[in-house]
C-alpha atoms as a PDB file:
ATOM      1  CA  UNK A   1      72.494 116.003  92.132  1.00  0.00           C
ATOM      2  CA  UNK A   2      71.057 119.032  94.262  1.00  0.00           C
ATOM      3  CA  UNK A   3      68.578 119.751  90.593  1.00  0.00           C
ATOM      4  CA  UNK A   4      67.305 116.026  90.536  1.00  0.00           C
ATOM      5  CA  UNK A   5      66.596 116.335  94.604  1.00  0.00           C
ATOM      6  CA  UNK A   6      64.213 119.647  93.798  1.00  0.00           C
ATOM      7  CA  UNK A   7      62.792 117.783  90.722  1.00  0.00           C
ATOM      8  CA  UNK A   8      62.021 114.846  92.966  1.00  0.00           C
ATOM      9  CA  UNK A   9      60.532 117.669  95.153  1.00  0.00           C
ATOM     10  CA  UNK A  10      58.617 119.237  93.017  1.00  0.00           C
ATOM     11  CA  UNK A  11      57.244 115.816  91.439  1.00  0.00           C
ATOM     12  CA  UNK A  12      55.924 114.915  95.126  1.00  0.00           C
ATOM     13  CA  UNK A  13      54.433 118.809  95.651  1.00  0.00           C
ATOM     14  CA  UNK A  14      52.847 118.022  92.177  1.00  0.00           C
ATOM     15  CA  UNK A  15      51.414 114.845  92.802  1.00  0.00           C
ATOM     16  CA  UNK A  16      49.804 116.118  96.437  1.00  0.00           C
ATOM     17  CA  UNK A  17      48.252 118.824  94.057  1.00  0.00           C
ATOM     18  CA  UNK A  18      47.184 116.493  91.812  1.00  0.00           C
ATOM     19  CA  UNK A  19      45.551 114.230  94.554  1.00  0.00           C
ATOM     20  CA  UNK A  20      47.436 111.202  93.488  1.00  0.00           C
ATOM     21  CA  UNK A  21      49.239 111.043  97.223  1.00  0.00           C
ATOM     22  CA  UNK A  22      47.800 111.825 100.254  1.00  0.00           C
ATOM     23  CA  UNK A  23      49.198 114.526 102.841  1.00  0.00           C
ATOM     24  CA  UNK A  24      50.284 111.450 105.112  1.00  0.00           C
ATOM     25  CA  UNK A  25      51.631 109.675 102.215  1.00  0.00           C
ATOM     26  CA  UNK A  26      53.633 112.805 101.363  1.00  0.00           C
ATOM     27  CA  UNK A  27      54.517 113.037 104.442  1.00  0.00           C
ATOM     28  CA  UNK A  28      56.056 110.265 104.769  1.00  0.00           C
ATOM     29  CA  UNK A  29      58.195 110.497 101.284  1.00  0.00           C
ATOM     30  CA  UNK A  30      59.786 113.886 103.812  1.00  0.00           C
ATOM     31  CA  UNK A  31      60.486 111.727 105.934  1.00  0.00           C
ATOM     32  CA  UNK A  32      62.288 109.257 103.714  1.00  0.00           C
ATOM     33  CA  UNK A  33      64.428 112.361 103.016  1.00  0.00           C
ATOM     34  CA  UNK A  34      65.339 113.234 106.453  1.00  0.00           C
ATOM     35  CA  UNK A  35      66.409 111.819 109.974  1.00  0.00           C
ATOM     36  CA  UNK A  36      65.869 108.949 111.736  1.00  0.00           C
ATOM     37  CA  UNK A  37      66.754 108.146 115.680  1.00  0.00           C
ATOM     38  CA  UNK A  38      67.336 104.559 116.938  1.00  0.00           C
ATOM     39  CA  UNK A  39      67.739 104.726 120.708  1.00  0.00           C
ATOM     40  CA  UNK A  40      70.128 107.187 122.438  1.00  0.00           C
ATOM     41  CA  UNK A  41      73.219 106.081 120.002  1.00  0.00           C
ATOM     42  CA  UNK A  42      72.574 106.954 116.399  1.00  0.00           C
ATOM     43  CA  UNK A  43      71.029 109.981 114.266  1.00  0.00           C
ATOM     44  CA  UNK A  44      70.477 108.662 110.789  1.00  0.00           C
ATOM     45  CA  UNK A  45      71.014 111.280 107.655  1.00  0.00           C
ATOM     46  CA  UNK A  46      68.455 108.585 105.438  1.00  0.00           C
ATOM     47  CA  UNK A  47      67.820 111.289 102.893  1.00  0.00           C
ATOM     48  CA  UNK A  48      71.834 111.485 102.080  1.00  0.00           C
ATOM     49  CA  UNK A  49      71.353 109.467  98.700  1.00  0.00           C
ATOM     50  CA  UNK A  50      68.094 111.615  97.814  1.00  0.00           C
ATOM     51  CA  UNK A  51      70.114 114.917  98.407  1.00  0.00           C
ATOM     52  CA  UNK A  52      73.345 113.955  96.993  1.00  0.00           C
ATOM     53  CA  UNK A  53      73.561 110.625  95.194  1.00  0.00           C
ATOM     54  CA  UNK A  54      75.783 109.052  98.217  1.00  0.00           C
ATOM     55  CA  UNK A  55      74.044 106.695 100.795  1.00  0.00           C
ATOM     56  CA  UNK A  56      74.925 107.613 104.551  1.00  0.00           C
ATOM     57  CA  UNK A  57      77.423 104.470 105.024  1.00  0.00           C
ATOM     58  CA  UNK A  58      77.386 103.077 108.502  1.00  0.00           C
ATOM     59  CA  UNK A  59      81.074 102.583 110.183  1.00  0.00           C
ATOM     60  CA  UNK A  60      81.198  99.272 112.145  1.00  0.00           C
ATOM     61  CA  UNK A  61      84.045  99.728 114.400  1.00  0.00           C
ATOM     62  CA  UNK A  62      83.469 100.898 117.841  1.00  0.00           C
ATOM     63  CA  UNK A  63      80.046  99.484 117.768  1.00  0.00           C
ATOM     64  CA  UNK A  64      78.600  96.623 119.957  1.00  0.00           C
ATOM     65  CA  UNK A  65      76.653  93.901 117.747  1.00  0.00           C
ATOM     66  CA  UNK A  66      73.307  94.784 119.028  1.00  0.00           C
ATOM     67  CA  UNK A  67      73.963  98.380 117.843  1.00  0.00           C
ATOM     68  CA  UNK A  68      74.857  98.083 114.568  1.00  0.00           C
ATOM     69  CA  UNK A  69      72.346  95.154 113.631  1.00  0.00           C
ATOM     70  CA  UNK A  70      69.534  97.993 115.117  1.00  0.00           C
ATOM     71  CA  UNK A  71      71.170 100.618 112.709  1.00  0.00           C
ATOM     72  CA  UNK A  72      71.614  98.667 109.991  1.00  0.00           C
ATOM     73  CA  UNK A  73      67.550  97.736 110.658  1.00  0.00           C
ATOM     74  CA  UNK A  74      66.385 101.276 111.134  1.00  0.00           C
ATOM     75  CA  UNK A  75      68.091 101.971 107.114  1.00  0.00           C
ATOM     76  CA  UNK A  76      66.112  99.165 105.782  1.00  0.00           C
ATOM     77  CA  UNK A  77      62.677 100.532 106.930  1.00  0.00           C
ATOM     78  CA  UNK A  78      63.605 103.791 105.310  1.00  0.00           C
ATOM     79  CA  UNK A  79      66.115 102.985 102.644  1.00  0.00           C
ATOM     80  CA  UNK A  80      66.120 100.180  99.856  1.00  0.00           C
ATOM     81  CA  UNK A  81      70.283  99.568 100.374  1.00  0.00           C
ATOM     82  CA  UNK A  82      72.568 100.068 103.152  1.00  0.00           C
ATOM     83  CA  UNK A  83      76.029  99.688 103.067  1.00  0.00           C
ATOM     84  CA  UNK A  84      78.485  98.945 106.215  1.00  0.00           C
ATOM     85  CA  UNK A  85      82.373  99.464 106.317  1.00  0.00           C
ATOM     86  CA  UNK A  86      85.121  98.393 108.288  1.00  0.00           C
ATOM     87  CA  UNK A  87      82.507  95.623 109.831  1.00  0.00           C
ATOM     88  CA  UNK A  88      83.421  92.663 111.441  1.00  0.00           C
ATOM     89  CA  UNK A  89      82.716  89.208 111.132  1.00  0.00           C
ATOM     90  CA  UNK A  90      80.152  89.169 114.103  1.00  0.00           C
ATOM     91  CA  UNK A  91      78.498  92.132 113.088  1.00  0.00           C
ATOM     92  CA  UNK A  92      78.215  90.946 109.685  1.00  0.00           C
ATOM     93  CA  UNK A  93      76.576  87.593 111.077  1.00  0.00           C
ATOM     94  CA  UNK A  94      74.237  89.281 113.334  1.00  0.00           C
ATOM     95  CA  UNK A  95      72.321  91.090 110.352  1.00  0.00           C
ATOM     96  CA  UNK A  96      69.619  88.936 108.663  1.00  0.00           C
ATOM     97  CA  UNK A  97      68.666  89.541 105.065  1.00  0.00           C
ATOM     98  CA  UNK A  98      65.013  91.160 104.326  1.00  0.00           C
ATOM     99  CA  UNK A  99      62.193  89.123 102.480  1.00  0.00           C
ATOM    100  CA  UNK A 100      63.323  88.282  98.783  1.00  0.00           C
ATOM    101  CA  UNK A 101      66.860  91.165  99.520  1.00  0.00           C
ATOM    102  CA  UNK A 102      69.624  89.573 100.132  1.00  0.00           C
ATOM    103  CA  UNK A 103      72.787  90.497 102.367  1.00  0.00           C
ATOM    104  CA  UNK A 104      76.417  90.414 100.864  1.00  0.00           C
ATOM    105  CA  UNK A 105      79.609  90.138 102.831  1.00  0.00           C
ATOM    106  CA  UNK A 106      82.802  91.509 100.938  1.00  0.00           C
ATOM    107  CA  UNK A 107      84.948  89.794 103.355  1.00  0.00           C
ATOM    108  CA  UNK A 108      88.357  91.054 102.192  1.00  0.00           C
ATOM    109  CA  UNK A 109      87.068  94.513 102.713  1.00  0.00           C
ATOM    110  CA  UNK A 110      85.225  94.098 105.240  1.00  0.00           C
ATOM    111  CA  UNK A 111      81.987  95.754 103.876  1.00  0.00           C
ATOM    112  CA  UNK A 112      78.773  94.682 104.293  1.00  0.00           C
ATOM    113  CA  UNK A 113      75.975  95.447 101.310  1.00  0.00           C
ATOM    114  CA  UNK A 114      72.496  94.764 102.516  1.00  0.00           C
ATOM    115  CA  UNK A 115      69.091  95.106  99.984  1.00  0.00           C
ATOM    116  CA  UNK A 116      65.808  95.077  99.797  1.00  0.00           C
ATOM    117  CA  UNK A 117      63.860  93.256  97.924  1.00  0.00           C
ATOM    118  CA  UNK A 118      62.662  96.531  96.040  1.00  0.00           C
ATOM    119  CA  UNK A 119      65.902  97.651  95.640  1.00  0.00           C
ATOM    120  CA  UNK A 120      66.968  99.187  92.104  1.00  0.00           C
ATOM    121  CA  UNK A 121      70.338  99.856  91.304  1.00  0.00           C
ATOM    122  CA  UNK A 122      71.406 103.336  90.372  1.00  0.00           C
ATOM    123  CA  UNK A 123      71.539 103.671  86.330  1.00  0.00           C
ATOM    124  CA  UNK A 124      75.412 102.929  85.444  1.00  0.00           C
ATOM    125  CA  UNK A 125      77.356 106.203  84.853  1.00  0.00           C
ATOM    126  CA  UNK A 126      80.944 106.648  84.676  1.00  0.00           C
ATOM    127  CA  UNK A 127      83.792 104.996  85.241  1.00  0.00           C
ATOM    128  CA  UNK A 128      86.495 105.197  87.870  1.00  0.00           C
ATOM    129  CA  UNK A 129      90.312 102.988  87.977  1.00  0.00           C
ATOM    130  CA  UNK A 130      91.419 101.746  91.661  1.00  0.00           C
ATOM    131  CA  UNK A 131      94.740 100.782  91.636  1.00  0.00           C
ATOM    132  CA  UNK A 132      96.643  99.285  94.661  1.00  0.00           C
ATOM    133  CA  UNK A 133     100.875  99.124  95.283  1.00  0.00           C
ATOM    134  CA  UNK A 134     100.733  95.616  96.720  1.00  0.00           C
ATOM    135  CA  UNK A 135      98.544  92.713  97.895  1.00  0.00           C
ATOM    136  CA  UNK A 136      98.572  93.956 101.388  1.00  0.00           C
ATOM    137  CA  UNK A 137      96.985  97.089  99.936  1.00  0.00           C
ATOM    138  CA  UNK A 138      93.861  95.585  98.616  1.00  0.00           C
ATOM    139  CA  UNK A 139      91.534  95.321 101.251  1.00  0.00           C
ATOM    140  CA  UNK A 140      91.259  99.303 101.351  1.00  0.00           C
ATOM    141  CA  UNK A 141      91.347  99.268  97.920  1.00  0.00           C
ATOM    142  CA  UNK A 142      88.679  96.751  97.493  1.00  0.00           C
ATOM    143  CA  UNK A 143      86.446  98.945 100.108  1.00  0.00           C
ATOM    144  CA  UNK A 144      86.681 101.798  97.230  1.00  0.00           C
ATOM    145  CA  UNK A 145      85.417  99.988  94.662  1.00  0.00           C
ATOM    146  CA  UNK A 146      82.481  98.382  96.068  1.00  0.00           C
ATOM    147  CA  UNK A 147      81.587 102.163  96.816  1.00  0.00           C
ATOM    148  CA  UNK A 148      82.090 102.841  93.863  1.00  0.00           C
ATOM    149  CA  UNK A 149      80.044 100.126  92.199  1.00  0.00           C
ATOM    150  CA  UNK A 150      76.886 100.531  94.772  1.00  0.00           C
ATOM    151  CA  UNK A 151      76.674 104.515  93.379  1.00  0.00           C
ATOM    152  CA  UNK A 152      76.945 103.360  89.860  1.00  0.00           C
ATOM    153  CA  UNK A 153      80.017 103.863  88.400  1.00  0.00           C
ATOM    154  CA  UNK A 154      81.854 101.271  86.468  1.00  0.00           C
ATOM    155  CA  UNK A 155      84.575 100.559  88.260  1.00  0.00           C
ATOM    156  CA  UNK A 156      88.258  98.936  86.685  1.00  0.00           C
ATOM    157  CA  UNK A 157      91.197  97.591  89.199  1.00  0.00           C
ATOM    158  CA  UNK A 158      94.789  96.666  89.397  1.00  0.00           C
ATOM    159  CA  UNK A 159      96.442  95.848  92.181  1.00  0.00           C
ATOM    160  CA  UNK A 160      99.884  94.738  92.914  1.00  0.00           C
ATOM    161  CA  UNK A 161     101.028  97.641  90.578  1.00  0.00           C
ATOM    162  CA  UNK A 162     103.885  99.126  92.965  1.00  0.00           C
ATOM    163  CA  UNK A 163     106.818 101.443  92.221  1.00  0.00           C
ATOM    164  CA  UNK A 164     109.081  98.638  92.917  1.00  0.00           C
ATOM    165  CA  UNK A 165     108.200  97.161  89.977  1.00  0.00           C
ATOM    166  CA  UNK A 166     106.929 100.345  87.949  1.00  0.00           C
ATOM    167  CA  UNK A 167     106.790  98.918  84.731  1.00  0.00           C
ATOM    168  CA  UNK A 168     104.055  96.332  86.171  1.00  0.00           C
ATOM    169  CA  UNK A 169     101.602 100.039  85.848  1.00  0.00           C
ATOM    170  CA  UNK A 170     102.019 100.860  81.698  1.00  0.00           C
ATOM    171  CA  UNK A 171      99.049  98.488  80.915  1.00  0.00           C
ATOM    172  CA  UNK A 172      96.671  98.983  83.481  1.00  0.00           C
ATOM    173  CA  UNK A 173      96.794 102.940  82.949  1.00  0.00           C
ATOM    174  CA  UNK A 174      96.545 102.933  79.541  1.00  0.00           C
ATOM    175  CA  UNK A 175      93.352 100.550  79.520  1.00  0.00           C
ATOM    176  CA  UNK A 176      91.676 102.408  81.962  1.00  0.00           C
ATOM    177  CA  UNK A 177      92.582 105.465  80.024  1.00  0.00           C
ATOM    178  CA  UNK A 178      90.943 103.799  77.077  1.00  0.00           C
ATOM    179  CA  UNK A 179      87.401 103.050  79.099  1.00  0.00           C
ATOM    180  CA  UNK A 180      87.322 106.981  80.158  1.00  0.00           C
ATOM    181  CA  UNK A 181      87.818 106.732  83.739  1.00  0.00           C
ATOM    182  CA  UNK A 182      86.828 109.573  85.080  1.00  0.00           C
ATOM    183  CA  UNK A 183      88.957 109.232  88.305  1.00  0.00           C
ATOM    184  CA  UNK A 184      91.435 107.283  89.597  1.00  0.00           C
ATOM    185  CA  UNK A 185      92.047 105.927  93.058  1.00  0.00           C
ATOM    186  CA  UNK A 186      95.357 105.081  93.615  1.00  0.00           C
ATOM    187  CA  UNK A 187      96.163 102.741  97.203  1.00  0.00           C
ATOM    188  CA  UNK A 188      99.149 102.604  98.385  1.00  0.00           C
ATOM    189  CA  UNK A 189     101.653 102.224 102.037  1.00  0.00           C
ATOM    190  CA  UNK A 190     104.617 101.615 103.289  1.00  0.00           C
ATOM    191  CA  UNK A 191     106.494 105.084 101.543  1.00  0.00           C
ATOM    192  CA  UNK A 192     102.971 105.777  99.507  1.00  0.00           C
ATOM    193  CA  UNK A 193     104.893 106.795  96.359  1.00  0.00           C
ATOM    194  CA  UNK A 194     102.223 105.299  93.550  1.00  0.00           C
ATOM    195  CA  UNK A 195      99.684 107.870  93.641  1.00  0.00           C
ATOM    196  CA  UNK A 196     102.581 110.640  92.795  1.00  0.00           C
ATOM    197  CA  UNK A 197     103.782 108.304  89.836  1.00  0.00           C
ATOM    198  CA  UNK A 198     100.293 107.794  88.377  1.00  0.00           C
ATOM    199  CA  UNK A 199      99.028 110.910  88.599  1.00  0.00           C
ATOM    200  CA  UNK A 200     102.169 111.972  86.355  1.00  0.00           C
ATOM    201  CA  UNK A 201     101.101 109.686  83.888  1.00  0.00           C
ATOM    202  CA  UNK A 202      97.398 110.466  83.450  1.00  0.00           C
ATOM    203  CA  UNK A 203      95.528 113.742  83.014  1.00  0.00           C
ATOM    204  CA  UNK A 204      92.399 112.219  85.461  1.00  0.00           C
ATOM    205  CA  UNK A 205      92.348 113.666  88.652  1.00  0.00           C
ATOM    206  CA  UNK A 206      94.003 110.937  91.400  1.00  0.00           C
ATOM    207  CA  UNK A 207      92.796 110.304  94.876  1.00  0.00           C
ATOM    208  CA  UNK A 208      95.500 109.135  97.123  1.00  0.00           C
ATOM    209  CA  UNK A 209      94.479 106.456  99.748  1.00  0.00           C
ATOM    210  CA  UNK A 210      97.101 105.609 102.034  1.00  0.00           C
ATOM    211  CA  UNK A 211      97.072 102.352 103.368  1.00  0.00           C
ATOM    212  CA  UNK A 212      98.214 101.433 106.836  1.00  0.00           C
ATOM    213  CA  UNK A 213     100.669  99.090 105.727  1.00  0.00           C
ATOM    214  CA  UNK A 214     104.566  99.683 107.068  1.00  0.00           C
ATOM    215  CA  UNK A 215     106.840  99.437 109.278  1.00  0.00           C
ATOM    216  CA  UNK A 216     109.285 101.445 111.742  1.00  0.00           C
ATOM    217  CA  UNK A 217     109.329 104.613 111.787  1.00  0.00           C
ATOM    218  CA  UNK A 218     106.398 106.401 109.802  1.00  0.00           C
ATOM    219  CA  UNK A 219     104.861 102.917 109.558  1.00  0.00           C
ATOM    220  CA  UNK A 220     100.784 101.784 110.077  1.00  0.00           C
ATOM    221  CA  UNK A 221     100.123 104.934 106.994  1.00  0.00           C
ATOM    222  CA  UNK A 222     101.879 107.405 108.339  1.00  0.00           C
ATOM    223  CA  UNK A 223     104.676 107.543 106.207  1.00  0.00           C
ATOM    224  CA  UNK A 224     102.239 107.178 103.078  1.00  0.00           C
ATOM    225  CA  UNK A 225      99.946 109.861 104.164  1.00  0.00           C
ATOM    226  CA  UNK A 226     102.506 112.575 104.272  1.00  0.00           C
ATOM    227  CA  UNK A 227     104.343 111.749 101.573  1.00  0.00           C
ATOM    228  CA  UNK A 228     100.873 111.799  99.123  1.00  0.00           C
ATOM    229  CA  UNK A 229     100.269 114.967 100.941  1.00  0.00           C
ATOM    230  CA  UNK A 230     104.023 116.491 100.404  1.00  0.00           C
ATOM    231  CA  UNK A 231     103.556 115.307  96.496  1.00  0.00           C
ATOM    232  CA  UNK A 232     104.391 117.724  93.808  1.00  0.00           C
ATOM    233  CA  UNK A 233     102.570 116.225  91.144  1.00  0.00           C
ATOM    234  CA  UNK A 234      99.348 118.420  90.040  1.00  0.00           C
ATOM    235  CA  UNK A 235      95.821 116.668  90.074  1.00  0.00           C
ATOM    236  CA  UNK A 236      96.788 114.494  93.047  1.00  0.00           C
ATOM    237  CA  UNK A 237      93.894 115.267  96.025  1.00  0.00           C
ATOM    238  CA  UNK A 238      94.611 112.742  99.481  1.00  0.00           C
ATOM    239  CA  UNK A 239      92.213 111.260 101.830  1.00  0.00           C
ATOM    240  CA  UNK A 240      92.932 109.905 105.080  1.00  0.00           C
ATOM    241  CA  UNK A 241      94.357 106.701 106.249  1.00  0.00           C
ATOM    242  CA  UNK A 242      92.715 103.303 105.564  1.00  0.00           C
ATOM    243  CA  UNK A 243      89.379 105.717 104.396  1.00  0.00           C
ATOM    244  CA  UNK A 244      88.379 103.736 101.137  1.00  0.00           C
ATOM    245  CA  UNK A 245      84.707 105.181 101.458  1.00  0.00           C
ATOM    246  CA  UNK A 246      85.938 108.359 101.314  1.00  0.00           C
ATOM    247  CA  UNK A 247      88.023 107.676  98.053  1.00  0.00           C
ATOM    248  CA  UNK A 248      85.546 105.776  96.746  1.00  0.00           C
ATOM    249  CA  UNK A 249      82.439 108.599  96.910  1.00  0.00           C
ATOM    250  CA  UNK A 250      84.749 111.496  95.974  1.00  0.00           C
ATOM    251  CA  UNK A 251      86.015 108.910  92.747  1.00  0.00           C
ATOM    252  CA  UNK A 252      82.180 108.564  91.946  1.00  0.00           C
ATOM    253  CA  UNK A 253      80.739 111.733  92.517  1.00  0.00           C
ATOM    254  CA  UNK A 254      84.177 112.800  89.856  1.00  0.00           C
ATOM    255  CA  UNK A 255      83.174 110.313  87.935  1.00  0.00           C
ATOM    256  CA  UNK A 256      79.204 110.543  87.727  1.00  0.00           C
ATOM    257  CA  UNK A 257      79.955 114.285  87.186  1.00  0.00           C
ATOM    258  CA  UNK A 258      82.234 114.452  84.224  1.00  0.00           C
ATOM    259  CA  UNK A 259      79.494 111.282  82.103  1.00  0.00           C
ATOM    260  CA  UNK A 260      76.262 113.176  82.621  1.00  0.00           C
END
């Protein structure tokens, strides 16, 4: 990604040389690269996808309505998509679709995808499996995916795979063995045991999202984070509770990686 950033670079320096964009027009194509303020609560990183491929993905919780409806606003004046996690229902309400974009609420995962009406999608490169242990797992499961999908990688899913009914995993792996997934995200709480089993089974590297689902002691993802983290099966990396963005870049970015 860092060689099609200078190539983008270079095209602009080019094109300034060339006289077919201004100094203030290039000037502002920096900016679109850089940072953005929006009162005395947020810094925005709006070149992220130029620099790296990932978009800068706002987090929802903590912040009031009027906040997050203001950040959300200040991405659309630079930015052609921005994506929101872990947003509520309210927040998700508040924000109000650009001429001819349109605004999409994954309820379930409580993500929020909002685009222009210039928006282009990413060309469609690699593909990634997310897996989940039970229903109650899907949400952050779900969040992955829809990462996933907004960076451009074909994304494959099945959830309510569990250990406690292993056998429920055979076809799922081997189809999304089949399509080439580059990565697999593997969801899981209560003891968090699935990622260990499925990254025995495949030679893809595994991402192990622990889920906040549980009870008693080591319950709400604890339990599930250290036991992914205490796994000995090789090619098994862990993110942190409930963090399906995170699993879902890293998947991509794997993913995106291994098709170019």
């Amino acid at each position: 990604m860092a060689d099609s950033v200078n190539d983008d670079l270079r095209t602009l320096l080019a094109d300034v040389a060339a006289g077919r964009v201004t100094v203030d027009e290039a000037a502002d194509g920096l900016a679109d690269r850089g940072l953005t303020t929006v009162g005395d609560f947020a810094c925005l990183d709006v070149g992220r996808a130029h620099r790296k491929g990932v978009p800068e993905i706002v987090f929802g919780d903590g912040k009031t309505v009027a906040q997050f409806s203001a950040i959300v606003a200040a991405f659309l004046a630079r930015a052609t998509v921005v994506l929101a996690s872990k947003v509520s229902p309210e927040q998700a309400a508040a924000v109000t679709a650009p001429p001819d974009g349109v605004a999409v609420w994954h309820e379930r995962a409580r993500l929020l995808v909002v685009r222009r009406g210039d928006y282009h999608p990413p060309p469609t490169r690699g593909v990634v499996g997310v897996l989940a242990g039970g229903t109650s797992d899907t949400s952050i499961a779900d969040e992955a995916a829809i990462v996933c999908r907004e960076m451009g990688v074909e994304v494959l899913t099945a959830y309510d795979v569990g250990v406690a009914g292993v056998h429920r995993l055979m076809g799922p792996l081997r189809a999304m063995s089949a399509a080439g997934a580059g990565a697999l995200v593997v969801a899981a709480g209560m003891e968090g045991a699935l990622p260990s089993v499925v990254c025995g089974l495949t030679e893809a590297p595994v991402i192990g999202l622990p889920v906040s689902t549980g009870y008693g002691i080591g319950g709400r993802g604890v339990a599930a984070l250290l036991g992914m983290l205490q796994s000995c099966s090789p090619g098994l990396v862990v993110v942190n509770i409930d963090n399906g963005v995170g699993a879902g870049v890293t998947a991509a970015l794997i993913a995106r990686r291994g098709a170019s």
